[in-house]
Protein backbone atom coordinates (compact mmCIF):
# COMPACT_ATOMS: atom_id res chain seq x y z
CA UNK A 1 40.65 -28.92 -108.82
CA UNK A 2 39.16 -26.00 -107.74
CA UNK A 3 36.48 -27.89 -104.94
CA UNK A 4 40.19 -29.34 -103.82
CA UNK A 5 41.58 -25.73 -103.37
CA UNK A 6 38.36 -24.77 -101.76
CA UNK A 7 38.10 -27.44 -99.21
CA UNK A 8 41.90 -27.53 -98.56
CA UNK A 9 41.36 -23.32 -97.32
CA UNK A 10 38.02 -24.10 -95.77
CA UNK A 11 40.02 -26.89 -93.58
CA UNK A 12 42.75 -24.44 -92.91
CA UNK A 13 40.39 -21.75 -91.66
CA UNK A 14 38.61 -24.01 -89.26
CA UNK A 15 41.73 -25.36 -87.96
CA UNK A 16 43.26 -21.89 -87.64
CA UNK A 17 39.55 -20.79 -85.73
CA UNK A 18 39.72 -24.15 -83.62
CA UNK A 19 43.45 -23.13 -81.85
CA UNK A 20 42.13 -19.68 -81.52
CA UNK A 21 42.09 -18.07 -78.01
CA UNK A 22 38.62 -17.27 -77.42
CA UNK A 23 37.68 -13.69 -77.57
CA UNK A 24 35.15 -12.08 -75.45
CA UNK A 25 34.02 -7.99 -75.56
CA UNK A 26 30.99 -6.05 -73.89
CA UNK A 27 29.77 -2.74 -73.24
CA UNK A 28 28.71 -1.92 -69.25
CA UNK A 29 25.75 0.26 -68.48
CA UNK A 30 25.79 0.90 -64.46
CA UNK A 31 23.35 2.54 -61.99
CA UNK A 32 24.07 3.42 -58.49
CA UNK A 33 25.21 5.85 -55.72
CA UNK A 34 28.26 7.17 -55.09
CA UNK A 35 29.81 10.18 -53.35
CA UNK A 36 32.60 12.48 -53.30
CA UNK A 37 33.86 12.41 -50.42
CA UNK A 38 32.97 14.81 -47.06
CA UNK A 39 29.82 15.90 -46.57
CA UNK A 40 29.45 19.10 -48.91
CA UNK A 41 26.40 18.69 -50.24
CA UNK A 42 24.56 16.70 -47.33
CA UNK A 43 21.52 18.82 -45.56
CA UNK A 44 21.71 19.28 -43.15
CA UNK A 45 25.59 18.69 -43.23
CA UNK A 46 25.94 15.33 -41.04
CA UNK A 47 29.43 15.82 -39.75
CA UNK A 48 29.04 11.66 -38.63
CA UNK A 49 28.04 10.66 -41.88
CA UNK A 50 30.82 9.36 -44.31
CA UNK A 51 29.31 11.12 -47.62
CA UNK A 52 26.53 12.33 -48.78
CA UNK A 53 25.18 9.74 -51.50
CA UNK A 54 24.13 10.96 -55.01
CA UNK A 55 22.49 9.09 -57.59
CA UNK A 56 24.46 8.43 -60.40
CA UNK A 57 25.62 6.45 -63.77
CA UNK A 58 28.74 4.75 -65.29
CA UNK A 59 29.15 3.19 -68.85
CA UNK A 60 31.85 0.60 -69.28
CA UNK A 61 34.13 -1.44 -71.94
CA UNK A 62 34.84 -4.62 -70.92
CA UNK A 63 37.82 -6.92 -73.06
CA UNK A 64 39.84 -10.18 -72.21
CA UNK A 65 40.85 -13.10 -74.31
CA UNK A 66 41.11 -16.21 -72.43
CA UNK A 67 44.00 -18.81 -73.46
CA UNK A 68 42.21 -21.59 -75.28
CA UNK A 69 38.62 -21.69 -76.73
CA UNK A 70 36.48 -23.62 -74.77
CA UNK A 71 34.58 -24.27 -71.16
CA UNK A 72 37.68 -23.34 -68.06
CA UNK A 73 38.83 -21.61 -65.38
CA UNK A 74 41.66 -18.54 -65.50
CA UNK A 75 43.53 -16.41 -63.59
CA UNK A 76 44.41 -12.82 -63.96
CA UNK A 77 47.39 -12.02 -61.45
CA UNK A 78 48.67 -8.86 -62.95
CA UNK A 79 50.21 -9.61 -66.06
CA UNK A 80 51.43 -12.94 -64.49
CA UNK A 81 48.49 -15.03 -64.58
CA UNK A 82 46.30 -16.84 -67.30
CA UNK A 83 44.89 -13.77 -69.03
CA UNK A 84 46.79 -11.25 -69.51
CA UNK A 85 45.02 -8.55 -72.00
CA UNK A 86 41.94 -8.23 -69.26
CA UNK A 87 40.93 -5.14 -69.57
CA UNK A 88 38.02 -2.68 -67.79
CA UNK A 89 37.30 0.87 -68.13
CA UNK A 90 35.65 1.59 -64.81
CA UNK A 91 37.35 4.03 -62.12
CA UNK A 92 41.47 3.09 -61.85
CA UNK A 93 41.17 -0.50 -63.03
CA UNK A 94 42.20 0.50 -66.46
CA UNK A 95 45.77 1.31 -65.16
CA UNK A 96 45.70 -1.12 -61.58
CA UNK A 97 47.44 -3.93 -61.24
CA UNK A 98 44.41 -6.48 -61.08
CA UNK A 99 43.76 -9.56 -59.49
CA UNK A 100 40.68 -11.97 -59.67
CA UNK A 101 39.68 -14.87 -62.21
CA UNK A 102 37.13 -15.96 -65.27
CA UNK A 103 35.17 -19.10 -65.52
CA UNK A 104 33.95 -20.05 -68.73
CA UNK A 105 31.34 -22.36 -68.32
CA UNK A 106 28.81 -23.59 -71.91
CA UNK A 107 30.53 -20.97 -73.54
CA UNK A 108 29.29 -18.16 -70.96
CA UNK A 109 31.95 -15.98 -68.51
CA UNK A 110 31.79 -14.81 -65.63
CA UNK A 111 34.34 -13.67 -63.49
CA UNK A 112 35.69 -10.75 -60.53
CA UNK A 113 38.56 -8.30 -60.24
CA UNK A 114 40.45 -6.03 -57.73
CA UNK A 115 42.82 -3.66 -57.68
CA UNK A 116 45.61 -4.42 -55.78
CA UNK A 117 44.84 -1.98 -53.09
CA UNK A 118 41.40 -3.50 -52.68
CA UNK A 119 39.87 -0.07 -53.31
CA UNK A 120 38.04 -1.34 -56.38
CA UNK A 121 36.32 -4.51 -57.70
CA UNK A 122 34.81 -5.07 -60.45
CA UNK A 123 31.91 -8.21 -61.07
CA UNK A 124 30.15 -9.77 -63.90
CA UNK A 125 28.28 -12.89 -64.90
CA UNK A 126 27.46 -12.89 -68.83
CA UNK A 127 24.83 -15.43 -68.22
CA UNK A 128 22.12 -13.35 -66.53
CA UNK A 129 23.82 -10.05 -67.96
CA UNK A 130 25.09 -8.11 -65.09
CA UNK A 131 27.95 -6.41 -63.69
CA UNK A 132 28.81 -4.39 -60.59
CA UNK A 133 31.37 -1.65 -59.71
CA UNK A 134 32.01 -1.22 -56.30
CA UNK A 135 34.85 1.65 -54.63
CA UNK A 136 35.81 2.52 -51.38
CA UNK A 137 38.73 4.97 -50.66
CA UNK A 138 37.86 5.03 -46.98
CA UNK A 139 36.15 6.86 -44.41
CA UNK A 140 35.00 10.03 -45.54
CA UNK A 141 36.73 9.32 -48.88
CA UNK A 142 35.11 8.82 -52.65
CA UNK A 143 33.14 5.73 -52.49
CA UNK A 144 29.93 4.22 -54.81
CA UNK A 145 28.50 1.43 -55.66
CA UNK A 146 26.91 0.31 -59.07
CA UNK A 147 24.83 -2.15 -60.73
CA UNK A 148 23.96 -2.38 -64.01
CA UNK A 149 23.83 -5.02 -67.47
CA UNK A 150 26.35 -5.70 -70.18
CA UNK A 151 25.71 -6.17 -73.86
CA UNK A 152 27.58 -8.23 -76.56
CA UNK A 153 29.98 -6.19 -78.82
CA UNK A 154 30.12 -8.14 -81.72
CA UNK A 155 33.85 -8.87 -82.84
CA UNK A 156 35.12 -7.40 -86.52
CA UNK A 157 36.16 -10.42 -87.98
CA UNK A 158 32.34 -11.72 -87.07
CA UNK A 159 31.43 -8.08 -88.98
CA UNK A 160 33.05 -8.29 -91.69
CA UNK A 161 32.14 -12.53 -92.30
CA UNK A 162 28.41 -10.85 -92.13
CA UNK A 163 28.83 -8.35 -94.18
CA UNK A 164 30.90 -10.84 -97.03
CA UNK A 165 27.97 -12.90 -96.60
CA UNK A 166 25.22 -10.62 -97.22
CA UNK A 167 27.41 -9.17 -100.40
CA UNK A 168 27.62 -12.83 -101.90
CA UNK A 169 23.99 -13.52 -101.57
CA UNK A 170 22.86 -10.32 -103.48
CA UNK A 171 25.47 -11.41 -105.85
CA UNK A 172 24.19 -14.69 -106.07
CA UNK A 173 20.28 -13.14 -106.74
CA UNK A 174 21.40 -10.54 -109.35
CA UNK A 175 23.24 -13.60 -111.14
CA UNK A 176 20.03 -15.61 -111.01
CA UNK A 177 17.52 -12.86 -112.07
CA UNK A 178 19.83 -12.29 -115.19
């Protein structure tokens, strides 16, 4: 009876899993020039230069779910389109009205989005591990341009399943070495 009991929840959790939008998080570690804007700073001060470039560095959160689990192709139109909990911590696009799409393709994204204004984007491709950050607020305006690499932030239900794991198998060795 118990085996039943055990299968019947195992079958329920895999189902549950199965229907589950997939979920998909990474941390963004860019490179690059930018500048502020003006030419304070330049020497000699260019007065036909846009901005003076500086080197410089941006770290990122990246989050979306897409709709189903699986290989497709999705929209994000605001909070109109396929995906709507896309979300990017780079410059204004946390709080812009995005546009752009994600392909899911073997299980690996990729994907671009604007702001709505066009003064952002924001690029990344999980399968060779890069993503880009590019601004422009016009001519002799804050601009930059970054590229960098993402890495995998591992989701807490995936956490906690390890951790649950680990616990039952020193459970299982201090049972056996009683």
């Amino acid at each position: 009876m118990r085996h039943r009991r055990s299968l019947a929840a195992a079958a329920l959790l895999s189902t549950c899993l199965a229907a589950h939008a997939a979920h998909y998080e990474y941390d963004i570690d860019l490179h690059g020039t930018y500048s502020g804007g003006g030419t304070e700073g330049c020497f000699p001060p260019d007065f036909n230069q846009p901005a003076c470039p500086r080197d410089g560095a941006l770290t990122g959160h990246l989050v979306f779910d897409t709709p189903a689990d699986g290989d497709g192709s999705w929209s994000i139109i605001g909070t109109f389109g396929d995906i709507t909990s896309f979300s990017i911590n780079l410059g204004s696009l946390d709080s812009d009205m995005l546009f752009g799409g994600v392909d899911v393709h073997g299980g690996v994204p990729s994907g671009s989005v604007q702001a709505s204004d066009t003064s952002e984007s924001f690029s990344f491709d999980w399968g060779t591990r890069t993503a880009s950050f590019d601004y422009d607020y016009g001519y002799h305006s804050p601009n930059g341009s970054f590229r960098g690499v993402m890495f995998a932030v591992p989701e807490p239900t995936s956490a906690a399943l390890l951790l649950a794991g680990l616990a039952g198998l020193a459970g299982l060795r201090r049972r056996i070495t009683r």
